[in-house]
N, C-alpha and C. Protein backbone atom coordinates (compact mmCIF):
# COMPACT_ATOMS: atom_id res chain seq x y z
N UNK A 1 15.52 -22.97 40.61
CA UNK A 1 16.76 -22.73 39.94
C UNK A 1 17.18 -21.27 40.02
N UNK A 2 16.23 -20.27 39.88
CA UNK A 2 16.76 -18.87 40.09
C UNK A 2 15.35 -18.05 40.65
N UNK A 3 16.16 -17.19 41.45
CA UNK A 3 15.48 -16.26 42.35
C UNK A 3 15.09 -17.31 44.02
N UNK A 4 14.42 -16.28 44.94
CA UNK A 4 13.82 -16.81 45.93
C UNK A 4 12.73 -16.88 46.27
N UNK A 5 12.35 -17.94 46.63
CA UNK A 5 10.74 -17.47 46.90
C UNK A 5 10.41 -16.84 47.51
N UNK A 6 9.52 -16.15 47.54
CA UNK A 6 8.80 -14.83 48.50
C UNK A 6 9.91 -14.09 48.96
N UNK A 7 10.98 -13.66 47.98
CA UNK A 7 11.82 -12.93 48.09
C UNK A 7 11.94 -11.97 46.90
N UNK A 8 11.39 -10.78 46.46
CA UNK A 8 11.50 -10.06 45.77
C UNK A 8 12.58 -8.92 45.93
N UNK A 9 13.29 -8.45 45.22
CA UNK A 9 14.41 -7.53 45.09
C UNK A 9 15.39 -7.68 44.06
N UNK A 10 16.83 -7.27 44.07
CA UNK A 10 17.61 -6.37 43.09
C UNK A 10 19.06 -7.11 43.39
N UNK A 11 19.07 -8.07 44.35
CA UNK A 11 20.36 -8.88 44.58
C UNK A 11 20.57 -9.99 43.19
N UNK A 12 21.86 -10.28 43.32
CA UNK A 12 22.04 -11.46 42.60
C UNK A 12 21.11 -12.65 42.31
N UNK A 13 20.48 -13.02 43.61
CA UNK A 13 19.55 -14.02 43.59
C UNK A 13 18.09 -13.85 43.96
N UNK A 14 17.93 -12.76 43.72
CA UNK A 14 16.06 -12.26 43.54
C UNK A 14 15.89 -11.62 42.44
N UNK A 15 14.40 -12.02 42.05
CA UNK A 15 14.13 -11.03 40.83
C UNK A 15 12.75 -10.03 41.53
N UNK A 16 12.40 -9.61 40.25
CA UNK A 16 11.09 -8.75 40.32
C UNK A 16 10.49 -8.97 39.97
N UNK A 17 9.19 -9.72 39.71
CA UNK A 17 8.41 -9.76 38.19
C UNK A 17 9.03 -10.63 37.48
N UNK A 18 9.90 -11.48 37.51
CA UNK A 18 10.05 -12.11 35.74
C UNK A 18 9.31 -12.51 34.87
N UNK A 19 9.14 -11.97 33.55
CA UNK A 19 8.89 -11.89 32.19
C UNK A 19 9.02 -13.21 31.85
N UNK A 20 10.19 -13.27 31.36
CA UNK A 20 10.29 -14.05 29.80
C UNK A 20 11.44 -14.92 29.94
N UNK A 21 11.85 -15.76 29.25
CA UNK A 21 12.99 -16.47 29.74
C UNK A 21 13.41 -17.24 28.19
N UNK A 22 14.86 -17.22 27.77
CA UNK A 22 14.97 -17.89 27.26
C UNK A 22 16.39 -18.96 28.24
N UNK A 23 16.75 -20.30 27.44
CA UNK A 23 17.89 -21.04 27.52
C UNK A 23 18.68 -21.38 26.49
N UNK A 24 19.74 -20.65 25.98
CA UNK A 24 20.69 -20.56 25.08
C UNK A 24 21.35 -22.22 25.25
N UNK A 25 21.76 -22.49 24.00
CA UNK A 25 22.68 -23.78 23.53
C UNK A 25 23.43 -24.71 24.92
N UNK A 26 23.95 -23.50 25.75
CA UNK A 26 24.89 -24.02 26.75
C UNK A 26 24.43 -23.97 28.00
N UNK A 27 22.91 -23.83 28.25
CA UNK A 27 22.14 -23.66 29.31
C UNK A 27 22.21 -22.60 30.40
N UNK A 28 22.63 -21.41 29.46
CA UNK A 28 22.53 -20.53 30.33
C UNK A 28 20.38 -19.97 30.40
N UNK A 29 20.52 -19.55 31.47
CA UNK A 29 19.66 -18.75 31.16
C UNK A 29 19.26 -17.62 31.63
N UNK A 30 18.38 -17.01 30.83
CA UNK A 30 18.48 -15.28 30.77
C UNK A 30 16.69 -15.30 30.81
N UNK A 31 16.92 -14.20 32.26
CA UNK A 31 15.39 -13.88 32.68
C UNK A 31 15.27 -12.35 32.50
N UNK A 32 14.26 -11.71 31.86
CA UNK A 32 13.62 -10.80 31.60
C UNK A 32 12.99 -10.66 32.98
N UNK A 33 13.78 -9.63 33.86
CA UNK A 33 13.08 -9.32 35.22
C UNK A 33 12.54 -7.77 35.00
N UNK A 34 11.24 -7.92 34.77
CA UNK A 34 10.43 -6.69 34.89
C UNK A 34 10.08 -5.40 35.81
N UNK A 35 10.01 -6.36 36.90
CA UNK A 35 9.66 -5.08 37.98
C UNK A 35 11.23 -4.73 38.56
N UNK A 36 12.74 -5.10 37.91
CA UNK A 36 13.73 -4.65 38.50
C UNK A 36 14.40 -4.05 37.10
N UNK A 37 13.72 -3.83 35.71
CA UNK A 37 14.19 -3.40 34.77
C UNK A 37 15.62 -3.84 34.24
N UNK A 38 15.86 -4.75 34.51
CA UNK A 38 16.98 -5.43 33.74
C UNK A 38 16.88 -7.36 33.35
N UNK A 39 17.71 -7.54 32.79
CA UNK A 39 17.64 -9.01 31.96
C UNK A 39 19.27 -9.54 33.23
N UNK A 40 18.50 -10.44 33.90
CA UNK A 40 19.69 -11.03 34.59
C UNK A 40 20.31 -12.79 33.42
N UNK A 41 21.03 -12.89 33.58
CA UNK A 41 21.77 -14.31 33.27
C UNK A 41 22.26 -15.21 33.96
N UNK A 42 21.97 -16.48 34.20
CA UNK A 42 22.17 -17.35 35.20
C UNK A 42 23.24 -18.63 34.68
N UNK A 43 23.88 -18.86 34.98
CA UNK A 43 24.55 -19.31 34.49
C UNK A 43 24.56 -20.92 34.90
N UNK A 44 24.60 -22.20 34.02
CA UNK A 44 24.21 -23.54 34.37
C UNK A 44 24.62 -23.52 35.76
N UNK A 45 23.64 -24.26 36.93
CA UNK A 45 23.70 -24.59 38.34
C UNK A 45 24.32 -23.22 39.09
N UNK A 46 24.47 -22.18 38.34
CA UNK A 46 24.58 -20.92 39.76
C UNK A 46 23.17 -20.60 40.13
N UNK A 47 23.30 -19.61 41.42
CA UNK A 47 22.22 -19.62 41.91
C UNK A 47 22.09 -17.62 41.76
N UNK A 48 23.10 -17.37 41.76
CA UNK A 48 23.65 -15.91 41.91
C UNK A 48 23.35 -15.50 40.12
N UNK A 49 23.32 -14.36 39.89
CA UNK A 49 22.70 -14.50 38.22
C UNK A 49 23.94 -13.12 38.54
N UNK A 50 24.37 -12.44 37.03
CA UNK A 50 24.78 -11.13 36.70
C UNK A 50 23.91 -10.37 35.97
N UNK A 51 23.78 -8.72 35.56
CA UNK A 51 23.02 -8.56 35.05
C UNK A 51 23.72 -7.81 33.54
N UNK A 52 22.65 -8.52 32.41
CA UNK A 52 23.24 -7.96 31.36
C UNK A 52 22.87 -7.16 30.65
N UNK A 53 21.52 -6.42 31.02
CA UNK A 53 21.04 -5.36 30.61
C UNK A 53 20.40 -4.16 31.83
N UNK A 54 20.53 -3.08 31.57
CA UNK A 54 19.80 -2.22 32.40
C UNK A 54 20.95 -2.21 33.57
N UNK A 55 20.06 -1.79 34.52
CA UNK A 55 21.32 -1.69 35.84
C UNK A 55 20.79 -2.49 37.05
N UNK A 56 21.76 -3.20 37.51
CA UNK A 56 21.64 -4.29 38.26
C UNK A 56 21.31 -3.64 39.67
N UNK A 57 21.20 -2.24 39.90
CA UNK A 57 20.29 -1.69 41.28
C UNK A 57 18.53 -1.79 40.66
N UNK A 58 18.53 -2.20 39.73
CA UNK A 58 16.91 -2.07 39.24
C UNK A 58 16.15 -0.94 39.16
N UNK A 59 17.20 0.28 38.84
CA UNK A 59 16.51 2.14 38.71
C UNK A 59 16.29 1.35 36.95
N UNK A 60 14.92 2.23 36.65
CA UNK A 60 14.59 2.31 35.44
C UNK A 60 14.88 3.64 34.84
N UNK A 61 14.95 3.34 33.54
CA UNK A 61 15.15 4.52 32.47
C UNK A 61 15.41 4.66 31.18
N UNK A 62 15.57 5.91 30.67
CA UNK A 62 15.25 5.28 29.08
C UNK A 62 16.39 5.75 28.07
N UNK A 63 17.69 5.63 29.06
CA UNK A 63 18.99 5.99 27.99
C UNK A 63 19.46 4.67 27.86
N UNK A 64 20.39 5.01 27.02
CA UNK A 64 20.81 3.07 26.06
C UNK A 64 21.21 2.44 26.98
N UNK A 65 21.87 2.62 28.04
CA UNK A 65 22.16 1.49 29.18
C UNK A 65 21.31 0.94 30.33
N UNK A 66 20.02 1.60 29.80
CA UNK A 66 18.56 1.16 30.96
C UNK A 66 17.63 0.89 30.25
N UNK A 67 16.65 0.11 30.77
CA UNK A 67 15.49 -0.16 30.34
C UNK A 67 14.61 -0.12 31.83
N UNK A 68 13.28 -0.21 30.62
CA UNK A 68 11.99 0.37 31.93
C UNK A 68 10.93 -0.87 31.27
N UNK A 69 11.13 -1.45 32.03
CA UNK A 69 10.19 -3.28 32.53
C UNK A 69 10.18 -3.87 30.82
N UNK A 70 11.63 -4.36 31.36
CA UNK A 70 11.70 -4.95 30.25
C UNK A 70 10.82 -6.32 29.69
N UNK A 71 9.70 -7.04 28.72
CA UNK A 71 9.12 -7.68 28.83
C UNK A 71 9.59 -9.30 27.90
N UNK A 72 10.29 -9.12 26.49
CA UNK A 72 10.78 -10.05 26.07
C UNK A 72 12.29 -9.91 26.00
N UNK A 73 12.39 -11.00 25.63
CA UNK A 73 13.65 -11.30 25.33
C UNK A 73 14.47 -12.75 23.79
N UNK A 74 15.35 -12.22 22.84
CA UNK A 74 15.67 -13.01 22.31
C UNK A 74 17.30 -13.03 22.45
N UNK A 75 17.79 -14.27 22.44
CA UNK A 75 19.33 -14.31 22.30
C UNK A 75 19.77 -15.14 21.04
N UNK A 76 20.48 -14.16 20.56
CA UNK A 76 21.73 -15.09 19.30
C UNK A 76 22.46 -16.17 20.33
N UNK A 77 23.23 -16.85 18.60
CA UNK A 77 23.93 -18.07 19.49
C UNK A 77 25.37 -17.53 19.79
N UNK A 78 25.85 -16.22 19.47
CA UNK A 78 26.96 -15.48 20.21
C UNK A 78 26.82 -14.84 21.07
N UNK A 79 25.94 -15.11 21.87
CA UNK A 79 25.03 -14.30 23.09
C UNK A 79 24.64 -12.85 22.89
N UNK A 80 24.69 -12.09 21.74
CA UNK A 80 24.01 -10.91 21.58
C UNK A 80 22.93 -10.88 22.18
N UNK A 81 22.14 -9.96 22.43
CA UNK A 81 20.59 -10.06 22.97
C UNK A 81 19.86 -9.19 22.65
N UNK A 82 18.38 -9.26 21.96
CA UNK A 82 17.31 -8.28 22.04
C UNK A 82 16.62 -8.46 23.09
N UNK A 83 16.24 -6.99 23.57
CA UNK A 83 15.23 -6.83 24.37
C UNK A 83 14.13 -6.04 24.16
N UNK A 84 12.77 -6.68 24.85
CA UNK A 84 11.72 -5.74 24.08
C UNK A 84 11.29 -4.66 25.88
N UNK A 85 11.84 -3.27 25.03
CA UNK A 85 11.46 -2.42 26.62
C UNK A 85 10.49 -2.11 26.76
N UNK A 86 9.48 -2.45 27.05
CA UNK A 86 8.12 -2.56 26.89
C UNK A 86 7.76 -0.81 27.51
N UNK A 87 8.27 -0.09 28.02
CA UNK A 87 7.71 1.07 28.63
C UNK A 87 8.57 2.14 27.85
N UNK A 88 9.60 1.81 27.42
CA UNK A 88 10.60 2.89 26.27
C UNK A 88 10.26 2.72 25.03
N UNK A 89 8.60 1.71 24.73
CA UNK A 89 8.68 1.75 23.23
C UNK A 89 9.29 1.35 21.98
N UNK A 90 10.51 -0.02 22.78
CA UNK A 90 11.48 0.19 21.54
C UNK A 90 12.50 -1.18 22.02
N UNK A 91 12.87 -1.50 21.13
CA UNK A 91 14.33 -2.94 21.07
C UNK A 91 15.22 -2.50 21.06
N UNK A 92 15.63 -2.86 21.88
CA UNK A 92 17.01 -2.47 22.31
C UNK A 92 18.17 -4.16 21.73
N UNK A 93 19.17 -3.97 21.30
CA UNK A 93 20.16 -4.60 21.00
C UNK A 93 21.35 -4.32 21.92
N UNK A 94 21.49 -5.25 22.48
CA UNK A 94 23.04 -5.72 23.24
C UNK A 94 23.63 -6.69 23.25
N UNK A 95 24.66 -6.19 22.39
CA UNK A 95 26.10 -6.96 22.15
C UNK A 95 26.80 -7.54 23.21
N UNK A 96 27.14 -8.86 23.18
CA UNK A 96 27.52 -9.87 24.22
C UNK A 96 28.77 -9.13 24.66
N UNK A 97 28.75 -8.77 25.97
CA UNK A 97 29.72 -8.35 26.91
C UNK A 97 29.37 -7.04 26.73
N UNK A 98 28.57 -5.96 25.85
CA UNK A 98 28.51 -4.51 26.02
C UNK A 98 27.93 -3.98 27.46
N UNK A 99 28.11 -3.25 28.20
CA UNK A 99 27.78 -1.99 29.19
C UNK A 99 26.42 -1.30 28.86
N UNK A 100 26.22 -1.33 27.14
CA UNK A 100 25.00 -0.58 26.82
C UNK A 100 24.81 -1.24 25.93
N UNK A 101 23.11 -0.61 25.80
CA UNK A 101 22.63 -1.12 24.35
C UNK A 101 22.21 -0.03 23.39
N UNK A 102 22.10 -0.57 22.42
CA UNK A 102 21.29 0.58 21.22
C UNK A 102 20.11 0.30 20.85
N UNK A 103 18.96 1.07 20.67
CA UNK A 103 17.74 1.03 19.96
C UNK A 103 17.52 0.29 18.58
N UNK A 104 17.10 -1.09 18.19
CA UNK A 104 17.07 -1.34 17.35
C UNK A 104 15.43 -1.42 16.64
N UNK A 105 14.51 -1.10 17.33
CA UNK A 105 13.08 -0.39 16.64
C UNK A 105 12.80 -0.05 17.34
N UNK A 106 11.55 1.08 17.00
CA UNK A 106 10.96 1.87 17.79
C UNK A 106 12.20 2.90 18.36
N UNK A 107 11.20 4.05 18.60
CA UNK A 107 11.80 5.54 18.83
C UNK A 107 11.74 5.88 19.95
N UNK A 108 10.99 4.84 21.26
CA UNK A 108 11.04 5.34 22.75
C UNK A 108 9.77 6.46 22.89
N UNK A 109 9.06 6.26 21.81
CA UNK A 109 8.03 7.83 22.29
C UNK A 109 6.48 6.49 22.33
């Protein structure tokens, strides 16, 4: 259903590592891709995902619009999303459709 096999990378339809996965109400689903530092979203029967956290070239980092291998993931039923940045120390909160997120625990140290 998502990614390729023995295809690792930073396109629409490869991941890195995926983590964690949840499937929201309407079957989307949202993969915690680790080794490309962002949370892609797949949307029922696409194959192509967008990305809704971090940056969809897969550079890591630790200002509010990146994360560094990101490992969980929870979604509200208004698609908000926590993410747990497992290498920044800290949850990050992103608001359905935001560009960035904010720190919602932990201090990143």
């Amino acid at each position: 259903m998502a990614g390729i096999t023995n295809s690792l990378g930073t396109s629409p339809s490869q991941l890195n590592t995926p983590w964690d996965l949840v499937v929201d109400w309407s079957y989307t689903l949202y993969v915690t891709d680790r080794g490309a530092h962002r949370v892609q979203k797949f949307l029922r029967g696409q194959k192509n995902a967008s990305t809704i956290a971090g940056q969809a070239n897969g550079i890591a980092g630790s200002t509010p619009n990146t994360l560094y291998e990101p490992t969980g993931i929870f979604v509200h039923d208004n698609g908000d999303i926590y993410v747990a940045d497992r290498n920044n120390y800290r949850v990050q909160y992103w608001s359905n459709g935001s560009s960035t997120g904010e720190t919602f625990a932990g201090n990143g140290e």
